[in-house]
Protein backbone atom coordinates (compact mmCIF):
# COMPACT_ATOMS: atom_id res chain seq x y z
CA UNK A 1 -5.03 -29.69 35.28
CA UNK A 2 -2.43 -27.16 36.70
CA UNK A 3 0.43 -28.85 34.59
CA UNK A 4 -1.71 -28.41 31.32
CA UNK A 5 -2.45 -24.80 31.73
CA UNK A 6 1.00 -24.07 32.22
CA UNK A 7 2.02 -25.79 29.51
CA UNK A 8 -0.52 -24.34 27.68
CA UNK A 9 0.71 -20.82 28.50
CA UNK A 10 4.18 -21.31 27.49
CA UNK A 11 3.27 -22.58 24.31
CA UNK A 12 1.15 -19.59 24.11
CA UNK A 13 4.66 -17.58 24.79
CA UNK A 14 6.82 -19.29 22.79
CA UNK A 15 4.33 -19.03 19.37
CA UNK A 16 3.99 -14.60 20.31
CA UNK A 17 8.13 -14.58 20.83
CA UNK A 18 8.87 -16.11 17.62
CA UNK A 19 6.17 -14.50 15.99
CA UNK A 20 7.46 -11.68 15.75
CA UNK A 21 10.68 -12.67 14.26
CA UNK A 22 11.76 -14.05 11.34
CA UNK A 23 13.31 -16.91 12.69
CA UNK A 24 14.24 -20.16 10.59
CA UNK A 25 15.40 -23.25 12.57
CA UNK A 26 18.41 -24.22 9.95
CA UNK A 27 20.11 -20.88 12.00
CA UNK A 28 19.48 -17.99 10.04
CA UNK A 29 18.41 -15.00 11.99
CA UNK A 30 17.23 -12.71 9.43
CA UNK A 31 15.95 -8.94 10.12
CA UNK A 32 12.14 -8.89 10.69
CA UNK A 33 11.59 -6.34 8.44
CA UNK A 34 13.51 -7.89 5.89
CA UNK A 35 10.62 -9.83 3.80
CA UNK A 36 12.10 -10.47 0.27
CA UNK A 37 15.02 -11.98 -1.49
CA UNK A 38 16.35 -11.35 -4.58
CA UNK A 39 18.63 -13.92 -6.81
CA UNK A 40 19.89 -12.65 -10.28
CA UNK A 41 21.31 -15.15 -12.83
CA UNK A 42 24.82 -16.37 -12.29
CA UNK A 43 26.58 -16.83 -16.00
CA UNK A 44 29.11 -18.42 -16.17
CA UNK A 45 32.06 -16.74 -17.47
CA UNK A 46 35.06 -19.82 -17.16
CA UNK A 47 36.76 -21.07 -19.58
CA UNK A 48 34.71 -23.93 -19.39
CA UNK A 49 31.07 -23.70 -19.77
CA UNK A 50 29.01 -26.46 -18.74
CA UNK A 51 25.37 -25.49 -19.66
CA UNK A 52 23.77 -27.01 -16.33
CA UNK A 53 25.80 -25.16 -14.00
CA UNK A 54 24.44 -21.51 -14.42
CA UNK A 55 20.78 -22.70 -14.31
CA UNK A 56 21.52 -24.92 -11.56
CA UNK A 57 23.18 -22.95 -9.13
CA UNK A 58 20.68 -19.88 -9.17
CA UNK A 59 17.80 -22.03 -8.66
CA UNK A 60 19.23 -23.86 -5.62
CA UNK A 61 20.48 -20.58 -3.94
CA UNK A 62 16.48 -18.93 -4.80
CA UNK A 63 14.63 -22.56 -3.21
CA UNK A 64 17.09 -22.38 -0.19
CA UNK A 65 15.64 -19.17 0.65
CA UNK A 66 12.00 -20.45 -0.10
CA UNK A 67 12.47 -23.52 1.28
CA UNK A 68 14.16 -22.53 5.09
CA UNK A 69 12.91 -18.89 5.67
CA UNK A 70 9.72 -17.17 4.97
CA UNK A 71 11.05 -14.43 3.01
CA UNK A 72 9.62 -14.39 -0.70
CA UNK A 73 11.19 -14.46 -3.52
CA UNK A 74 11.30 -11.51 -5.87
CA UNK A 75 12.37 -11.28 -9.51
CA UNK A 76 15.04 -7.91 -8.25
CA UNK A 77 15.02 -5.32 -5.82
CA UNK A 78 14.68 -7.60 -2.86
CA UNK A 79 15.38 -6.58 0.70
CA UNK A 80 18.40 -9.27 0.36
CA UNK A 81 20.22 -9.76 -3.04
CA UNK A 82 22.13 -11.70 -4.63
CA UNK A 83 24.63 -11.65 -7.80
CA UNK A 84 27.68 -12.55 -9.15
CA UNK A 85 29.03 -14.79 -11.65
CA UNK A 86 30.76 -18.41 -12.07
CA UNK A 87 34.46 -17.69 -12.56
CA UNK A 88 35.62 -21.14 -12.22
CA UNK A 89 34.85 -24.78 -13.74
CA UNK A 90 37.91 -27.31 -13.96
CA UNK A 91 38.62 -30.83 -13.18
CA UNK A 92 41.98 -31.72 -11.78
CA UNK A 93 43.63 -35.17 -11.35
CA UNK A 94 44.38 -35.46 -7.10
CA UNK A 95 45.05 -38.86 -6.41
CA UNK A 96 48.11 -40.20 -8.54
CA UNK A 97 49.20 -43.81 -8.79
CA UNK A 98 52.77 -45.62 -8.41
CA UNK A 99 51.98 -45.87 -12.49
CA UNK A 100 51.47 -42.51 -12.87
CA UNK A 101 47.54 -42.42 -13.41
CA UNK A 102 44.78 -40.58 -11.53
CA UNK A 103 42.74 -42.82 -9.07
CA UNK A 104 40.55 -39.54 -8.60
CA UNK A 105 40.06 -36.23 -9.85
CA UNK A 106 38.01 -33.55 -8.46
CA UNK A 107 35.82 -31.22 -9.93
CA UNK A 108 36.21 -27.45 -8.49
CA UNK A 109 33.45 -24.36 -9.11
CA UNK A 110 34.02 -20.93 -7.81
CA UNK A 111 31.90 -18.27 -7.95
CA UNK A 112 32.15 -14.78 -7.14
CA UNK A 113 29.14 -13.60 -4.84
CA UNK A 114 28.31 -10.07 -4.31
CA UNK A 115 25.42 -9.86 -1.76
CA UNK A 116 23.60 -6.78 -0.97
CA UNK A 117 21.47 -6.50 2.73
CA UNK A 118 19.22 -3.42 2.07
CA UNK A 119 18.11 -3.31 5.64
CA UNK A 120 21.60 -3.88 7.04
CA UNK A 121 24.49 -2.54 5.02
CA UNK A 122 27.21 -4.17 7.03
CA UNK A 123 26.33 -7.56 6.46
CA UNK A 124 26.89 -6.31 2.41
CA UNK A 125 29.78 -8.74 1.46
CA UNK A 126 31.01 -9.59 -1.95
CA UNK A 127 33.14 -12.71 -1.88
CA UNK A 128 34.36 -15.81 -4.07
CA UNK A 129 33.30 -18.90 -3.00
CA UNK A 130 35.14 -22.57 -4.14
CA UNK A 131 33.70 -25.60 -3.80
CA UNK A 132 35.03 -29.33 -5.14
CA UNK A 133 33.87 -32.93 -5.46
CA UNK A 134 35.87 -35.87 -6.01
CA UNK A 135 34.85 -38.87 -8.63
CA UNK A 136 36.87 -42.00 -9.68
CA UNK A 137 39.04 -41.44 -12.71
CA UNK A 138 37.28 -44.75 -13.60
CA UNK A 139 34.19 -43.27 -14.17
CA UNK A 140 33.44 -41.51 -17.36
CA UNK A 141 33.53 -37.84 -16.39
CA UNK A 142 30.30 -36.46 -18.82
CA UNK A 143 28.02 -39.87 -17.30
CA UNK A 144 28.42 -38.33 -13.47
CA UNK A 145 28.93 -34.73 -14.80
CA UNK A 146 25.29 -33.81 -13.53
CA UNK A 147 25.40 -35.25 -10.05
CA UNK A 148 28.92 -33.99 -9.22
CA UNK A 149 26.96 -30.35 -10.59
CA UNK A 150 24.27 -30.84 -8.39
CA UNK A 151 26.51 -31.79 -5.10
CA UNK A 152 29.15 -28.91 -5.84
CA UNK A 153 26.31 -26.70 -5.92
CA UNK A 154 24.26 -28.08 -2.89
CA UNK A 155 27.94 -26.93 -1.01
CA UNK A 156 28.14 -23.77 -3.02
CA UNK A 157 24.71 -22.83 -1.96
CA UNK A 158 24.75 -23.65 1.60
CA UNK A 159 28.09 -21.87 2.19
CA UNK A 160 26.58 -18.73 0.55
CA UNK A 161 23.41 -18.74 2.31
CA UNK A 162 25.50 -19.26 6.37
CA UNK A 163 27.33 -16.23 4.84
CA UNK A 164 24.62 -14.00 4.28
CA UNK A 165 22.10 -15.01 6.79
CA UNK A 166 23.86 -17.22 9.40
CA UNK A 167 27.09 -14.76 9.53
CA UNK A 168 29.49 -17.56 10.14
């Protein structure tokens, strides 16, 4: 009976300490009076355009934030925000053959990322962020296009998001 209370108190401890923090337990240790995040469009200025990659990347970096803190998501003006733009969108041959030919190339994104912390200035950063997936030349580049887009951008995102919230 003794064990149970006890066990029963520190539970009780543990659920008032992190209550009163916003605590996520993927490592971000965000502000508790920061309670919103903002994420603005990121066009996508390369030379290149591929018309998934704008869309896709803003919507990952707004459902990380829903998805692993408890910070809401606000159209702008958010106690956290987020802009920038997609600078970058090539492929490049990387592994080359005794004949000459590619046996994989690598797809490469960067994105410039200018992040504002409202309730900490300091942790205000604006940086470019590059990211890169590798496929077999022996695949047709537009039938994988998509998943390569959505792994490049699950990195992109995660990388961003330790940045602003994990300070790595």
């Amino acid at each position: 009976m003794r064990r149970r209370a006890y066990i029963t108190s520190l539970l009780i401890a543990l659920v008032t300490i992190f209550n009163g923090c916003n605590y996520s337990f993927t490592g971000a240790s965000i502000d508790p009076r920061t309670k919103t995040v903002s994420v603005d469009y990121f066009p996508n200025v390369a030379p290149i355009v591929a018309p998934r990659l704008s869309q896709t990347l803003t919507e990952k970096l707004k459902n990380k934030f829903i998805i692993e803190t408890s910070l809401q998501v606000t159209p702008s003006g958010g106690d956290l925000q987020f802009s920038g733009k997609i600078t970058s969108y090539t492929t490049t041959p990387v592994a080359i053959q005794g004949n000459q030919t590619s046996s994989l190339n690598r797809l490469t994104v960067t994105a410039t990322v200018k992040f504002v912390n409202k309730i900490d200035e300091k942790k205000s950063f604006e940086t470019t962020f590059t990211n890169f997936v590798d496929f077999s030349s022996k695949d047709n580049f537009s039938s994988v296009e998509n998943k390569l887009i959505e792994d490049v951008t699950t990195m992109m995102v995660q990388d961003i998001f330790n940045k602003a919230v994990i300070n790595w």
